[in-house]
Every structure is written in C-alpha cells, then in structure tokens.
C-alpha atoms as a PDB file:
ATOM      1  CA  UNK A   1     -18.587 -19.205 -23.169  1.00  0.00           C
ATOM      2  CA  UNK A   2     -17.752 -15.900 -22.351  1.00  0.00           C
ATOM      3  CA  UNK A   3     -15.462 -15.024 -19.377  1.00  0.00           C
ATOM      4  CA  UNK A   4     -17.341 -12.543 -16.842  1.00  0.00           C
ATOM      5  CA  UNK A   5     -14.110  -9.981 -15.494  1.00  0.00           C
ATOM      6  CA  UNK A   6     -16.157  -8.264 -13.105  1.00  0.00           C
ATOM      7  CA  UNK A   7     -15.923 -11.132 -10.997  1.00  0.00           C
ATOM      8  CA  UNK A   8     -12.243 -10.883 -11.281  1.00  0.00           C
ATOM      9  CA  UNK A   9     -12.534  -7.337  -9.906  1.00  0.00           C
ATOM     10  CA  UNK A  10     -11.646  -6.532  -6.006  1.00  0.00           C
ATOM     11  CA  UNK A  11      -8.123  -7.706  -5.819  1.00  0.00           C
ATOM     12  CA  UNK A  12      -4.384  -7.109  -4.925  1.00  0.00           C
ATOM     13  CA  UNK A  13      -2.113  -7.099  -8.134  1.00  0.00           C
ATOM     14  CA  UNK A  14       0.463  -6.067  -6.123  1.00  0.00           C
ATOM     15  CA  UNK A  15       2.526  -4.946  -3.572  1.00  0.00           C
ATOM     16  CA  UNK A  16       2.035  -0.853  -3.651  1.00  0.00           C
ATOM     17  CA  UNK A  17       4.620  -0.240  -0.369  1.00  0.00           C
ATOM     18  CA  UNK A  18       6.472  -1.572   2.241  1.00  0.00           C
ATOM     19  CA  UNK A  19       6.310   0.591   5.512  1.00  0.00           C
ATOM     20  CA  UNK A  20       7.704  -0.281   9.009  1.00  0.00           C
ATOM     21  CA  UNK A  21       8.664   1.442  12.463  1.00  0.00           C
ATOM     22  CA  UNK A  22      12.487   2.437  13.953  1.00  0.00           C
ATOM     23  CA  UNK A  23      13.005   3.987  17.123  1.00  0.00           C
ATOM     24  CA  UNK A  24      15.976   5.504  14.990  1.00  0.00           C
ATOM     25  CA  UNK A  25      14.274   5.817  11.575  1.00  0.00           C
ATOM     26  CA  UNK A  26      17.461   7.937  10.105  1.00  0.00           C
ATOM     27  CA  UNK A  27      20.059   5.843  11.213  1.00  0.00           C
ATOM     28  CA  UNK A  28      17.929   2.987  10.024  1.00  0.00           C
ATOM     29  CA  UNK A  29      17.397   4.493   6.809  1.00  0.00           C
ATOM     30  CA  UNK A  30      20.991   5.315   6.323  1.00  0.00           C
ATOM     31  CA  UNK A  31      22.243   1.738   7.150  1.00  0.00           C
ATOM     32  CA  UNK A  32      19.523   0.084   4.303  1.00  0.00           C
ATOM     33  CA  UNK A  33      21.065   3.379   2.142  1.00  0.00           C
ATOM     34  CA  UNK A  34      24.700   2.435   3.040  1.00  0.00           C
ATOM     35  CA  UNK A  35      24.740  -1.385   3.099  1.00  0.00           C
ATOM     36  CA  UNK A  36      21.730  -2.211   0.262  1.00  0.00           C
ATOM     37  CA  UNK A  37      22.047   0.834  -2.098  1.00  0.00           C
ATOM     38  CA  UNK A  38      18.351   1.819  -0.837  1.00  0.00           C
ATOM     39  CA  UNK A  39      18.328   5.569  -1.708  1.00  0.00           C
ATOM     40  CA  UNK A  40      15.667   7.374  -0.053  1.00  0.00           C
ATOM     41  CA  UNK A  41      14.073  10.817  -0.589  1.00  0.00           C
ATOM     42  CA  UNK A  42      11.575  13.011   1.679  1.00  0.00           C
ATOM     43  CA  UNK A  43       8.900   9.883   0.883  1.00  0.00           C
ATOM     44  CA  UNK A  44      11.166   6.895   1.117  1.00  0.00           C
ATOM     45  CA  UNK A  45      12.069   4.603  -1.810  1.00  0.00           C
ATOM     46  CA  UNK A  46      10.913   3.500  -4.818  1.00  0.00           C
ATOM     47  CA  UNK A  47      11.034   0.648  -7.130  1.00  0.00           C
ATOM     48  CA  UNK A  48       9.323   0.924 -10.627  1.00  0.00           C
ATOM     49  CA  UNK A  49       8.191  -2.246 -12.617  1.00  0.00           C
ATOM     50  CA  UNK A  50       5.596  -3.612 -14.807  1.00  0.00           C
ATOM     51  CA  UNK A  51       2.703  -6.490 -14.721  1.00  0.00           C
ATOM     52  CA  UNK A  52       3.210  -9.113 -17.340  1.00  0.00           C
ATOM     53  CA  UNK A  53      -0.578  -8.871 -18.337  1.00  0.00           C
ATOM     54  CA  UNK A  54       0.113  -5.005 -18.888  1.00  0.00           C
ATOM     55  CA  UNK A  55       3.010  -4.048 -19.447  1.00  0.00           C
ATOM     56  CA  UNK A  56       2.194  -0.593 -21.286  1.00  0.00           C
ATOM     57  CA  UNK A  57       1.555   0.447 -17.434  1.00  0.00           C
ATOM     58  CA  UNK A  58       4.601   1.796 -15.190  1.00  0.00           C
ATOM     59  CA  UNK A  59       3.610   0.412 -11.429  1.00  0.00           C
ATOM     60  CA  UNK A  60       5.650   1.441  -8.219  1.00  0.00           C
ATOM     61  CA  UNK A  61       6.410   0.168  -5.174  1.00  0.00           C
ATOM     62  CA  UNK A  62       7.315   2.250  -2.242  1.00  0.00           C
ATOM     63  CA  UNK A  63       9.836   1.668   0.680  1.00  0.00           C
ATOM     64  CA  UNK A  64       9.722   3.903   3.454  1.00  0.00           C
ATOM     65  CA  UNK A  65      11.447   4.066   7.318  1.00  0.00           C
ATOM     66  CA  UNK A  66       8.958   5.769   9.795  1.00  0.00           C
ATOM     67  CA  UNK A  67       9.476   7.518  12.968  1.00  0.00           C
ATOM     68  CA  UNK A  68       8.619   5.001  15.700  1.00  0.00           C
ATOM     69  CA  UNK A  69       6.337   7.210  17.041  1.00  0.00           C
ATOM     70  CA  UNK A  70       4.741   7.812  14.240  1.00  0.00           C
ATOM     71  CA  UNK A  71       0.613   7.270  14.794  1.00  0.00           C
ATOM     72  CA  UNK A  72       0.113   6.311  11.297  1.00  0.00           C
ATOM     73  CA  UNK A  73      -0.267   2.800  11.788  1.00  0.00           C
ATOM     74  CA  UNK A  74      -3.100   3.294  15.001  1.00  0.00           C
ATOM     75  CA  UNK A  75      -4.178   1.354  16.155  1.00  0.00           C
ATOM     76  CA  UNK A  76      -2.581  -1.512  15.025  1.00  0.00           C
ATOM     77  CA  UNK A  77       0.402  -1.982  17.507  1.00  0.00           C
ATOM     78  CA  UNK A  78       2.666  -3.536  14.559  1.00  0.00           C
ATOM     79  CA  UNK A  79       5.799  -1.833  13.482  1.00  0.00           C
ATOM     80  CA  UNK A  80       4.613  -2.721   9.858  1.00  0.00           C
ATOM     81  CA  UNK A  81       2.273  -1.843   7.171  1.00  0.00           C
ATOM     82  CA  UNK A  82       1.754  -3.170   3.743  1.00  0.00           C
ATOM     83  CA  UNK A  83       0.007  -1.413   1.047  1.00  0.00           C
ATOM     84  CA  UNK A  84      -1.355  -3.229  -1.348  1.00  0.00           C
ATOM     85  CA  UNK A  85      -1.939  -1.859  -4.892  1.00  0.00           C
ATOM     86  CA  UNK A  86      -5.825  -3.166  -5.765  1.00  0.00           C
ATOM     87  CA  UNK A  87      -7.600  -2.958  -9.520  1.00  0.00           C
ATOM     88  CA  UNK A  88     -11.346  -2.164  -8.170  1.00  0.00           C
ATOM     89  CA  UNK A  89     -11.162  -0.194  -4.591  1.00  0.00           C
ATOM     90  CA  UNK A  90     -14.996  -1.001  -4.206  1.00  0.00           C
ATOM     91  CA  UNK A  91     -14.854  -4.566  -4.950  1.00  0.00           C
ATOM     92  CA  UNK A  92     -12.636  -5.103  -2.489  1.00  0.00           C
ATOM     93  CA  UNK A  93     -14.308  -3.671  -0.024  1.00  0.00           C
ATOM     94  CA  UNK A  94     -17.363  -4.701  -0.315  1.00  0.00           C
ATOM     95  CA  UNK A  95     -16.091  -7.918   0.721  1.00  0.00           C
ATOM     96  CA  UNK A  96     -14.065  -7.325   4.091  1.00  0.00           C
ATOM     97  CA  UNK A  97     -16.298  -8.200   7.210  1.00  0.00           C
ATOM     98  CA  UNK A  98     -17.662  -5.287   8.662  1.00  0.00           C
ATOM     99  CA  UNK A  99     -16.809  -6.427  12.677  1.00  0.00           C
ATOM    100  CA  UNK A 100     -14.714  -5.280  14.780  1.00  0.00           C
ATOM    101  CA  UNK A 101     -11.522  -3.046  13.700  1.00  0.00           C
ATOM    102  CA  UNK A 102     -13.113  -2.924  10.162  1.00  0.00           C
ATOM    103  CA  UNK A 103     -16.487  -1.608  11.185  1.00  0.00           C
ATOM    104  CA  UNK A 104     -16.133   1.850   9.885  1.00  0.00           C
ATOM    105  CA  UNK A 105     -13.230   1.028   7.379  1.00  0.00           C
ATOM    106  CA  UNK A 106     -11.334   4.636   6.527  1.00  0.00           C
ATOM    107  CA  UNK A 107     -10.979   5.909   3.054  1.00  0.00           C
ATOM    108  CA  UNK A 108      -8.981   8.742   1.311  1.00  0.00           C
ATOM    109  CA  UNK A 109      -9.572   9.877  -2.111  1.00  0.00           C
ATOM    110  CA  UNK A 110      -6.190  11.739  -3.807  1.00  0.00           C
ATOM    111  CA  UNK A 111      -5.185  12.999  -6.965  1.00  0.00           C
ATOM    112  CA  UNK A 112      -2.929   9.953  -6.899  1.00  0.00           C
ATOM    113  CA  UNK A 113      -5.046   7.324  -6.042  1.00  0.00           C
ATOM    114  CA  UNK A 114      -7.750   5.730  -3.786  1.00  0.00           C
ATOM    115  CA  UNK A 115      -6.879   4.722  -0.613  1.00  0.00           C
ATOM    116  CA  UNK A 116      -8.484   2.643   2.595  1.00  0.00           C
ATOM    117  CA  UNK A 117      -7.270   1.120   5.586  1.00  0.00           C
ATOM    118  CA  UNK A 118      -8.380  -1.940   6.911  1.00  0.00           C
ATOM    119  CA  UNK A 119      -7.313  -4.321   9.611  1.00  0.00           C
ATOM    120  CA  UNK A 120      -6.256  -8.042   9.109  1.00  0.00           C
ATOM    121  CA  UNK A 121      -7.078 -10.969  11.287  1.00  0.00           C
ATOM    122  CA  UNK A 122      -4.416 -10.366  13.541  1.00  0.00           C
ATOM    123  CA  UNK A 123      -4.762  -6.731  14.207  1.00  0.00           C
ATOM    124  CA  UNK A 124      -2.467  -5.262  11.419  1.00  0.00           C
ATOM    125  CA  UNK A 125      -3.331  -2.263   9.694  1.00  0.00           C
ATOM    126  CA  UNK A 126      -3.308  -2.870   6.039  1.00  0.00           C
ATOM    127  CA  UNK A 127      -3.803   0.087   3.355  1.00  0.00           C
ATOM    128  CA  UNK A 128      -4.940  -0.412  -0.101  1.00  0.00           C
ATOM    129  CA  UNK A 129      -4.251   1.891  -2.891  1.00  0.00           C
ATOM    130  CA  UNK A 130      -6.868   1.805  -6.259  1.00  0.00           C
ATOM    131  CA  UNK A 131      -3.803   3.708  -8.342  1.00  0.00           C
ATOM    132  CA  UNK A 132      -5.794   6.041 -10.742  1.00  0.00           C
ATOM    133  CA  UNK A 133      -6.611   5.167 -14.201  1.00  0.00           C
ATOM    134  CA  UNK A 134      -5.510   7.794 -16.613  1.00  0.00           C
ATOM    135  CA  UNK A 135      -1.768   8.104 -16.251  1.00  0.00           C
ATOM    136  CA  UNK A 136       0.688   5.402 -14.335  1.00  0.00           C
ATOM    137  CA  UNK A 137       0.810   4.558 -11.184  1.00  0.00           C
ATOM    138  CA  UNK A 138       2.482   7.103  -8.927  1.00  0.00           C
ATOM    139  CA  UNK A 139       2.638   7.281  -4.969  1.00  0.00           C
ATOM    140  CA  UNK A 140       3.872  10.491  -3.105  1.00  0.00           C
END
C-alpha cells in the first residue's frame, strides 16, 4: 500500500525564530551577547542546522530582541512570537478556524519565503514561514 504524502503536507518542521519584547532591547541584547555568546547583527541571531530526513538542506533559526514598542506583534499583547518554519504554507492554512483573530489571516509573499500570521488559542500572534524551495532556507 502506497503512502499518500500530501496528507502529510501543512505542518511545522520546525522552529524558524524566536522573537520577544524588552523595554531595553539593547541592553537586553547585549547581556544574552555578553553572558550566552549570542552575537547579534542588524536582524538578530542565527542558528543554522539540518533535519535528519534531509539533511542536504541548510535550515535556520532566528533569535531576535525587539523594541518593546515595537507594533509587530499587534494585536497580540504578548511580549513573544514564534515563527514556525512550515513545508506546505497552504495546507496549513487551510486548516486554522476562520473565527475570530484568524478571520482574515495576513500573508506576505518574499523572495525569501512565504509568510502568514495567525493567532493561537490564547491570543498570541504566531507567524509561519513556507522557506522557498530552490536554494536553503534563509531569513533576513
């Protein structure tokens, strides 16, 4: 019996950043720089690494200290946001409820990637990247 991988399409294979709030975000950036070797350029962080199932493909995860005031995560009131690298963009989305915050669910389209933003059960903005398919995954 053949195995259908369509149906395995529309999910996370992993985590694509790791974004949060500081009132302070330099001082905060320096102290993860100074204390946990975190080196950070104009775009934050990043850690390179590869999937066991293929490992011919260079993922990335960034790390990245934002103003507090920043308005990027609106309207989710968390000082947080997790993007989530995803292997079908579309299949994804075609399952999130379309009620409340994710009624009109935003979506970007860059040279380095597909993006959307959606909102979790709790509130929290969440942003999902489809990396694109030609060359490795890069983020800005």
């Amino acid at each position: 019996m053949s195995h259908d991988q369509s149906a395995d399409r529309g999910r996370v294979i992993g985590i694509g950043g790791v974004l949060f709030k500081s009132p302070d975000h330099q001082r905060l950036t320096a102290w993860y720089r100074d204390n946990l070797g975190i080196a950070s350029g104009a775009y934050g962080a990043t850690f390179k690494w590869r999937a066991h199932e293929q490992p011919a493909v260079e993922h990335l995860t960034a790390w990245n200290v934002f103003d507090g005031k920043t308005k990027y995560f609106d309207p989710s009131t968390a000082p947080f946001m997790i993007n989530y690298i995803v292997d079908d963009l579309d299949a994804l989305l075609a399952r999130v409820p379309r009620t409340g915050l994710n009624a009109e669910i935003k979506r970007e389209d860059a040279d380095y990637g597909r993006f959307a933003w959606i909102f979790d059960a709790d509130g929290n903005k969440v942003e999902l990247w489809e990396p694109p398919k030609s060359e490795p995954e890069k983020q800005p």
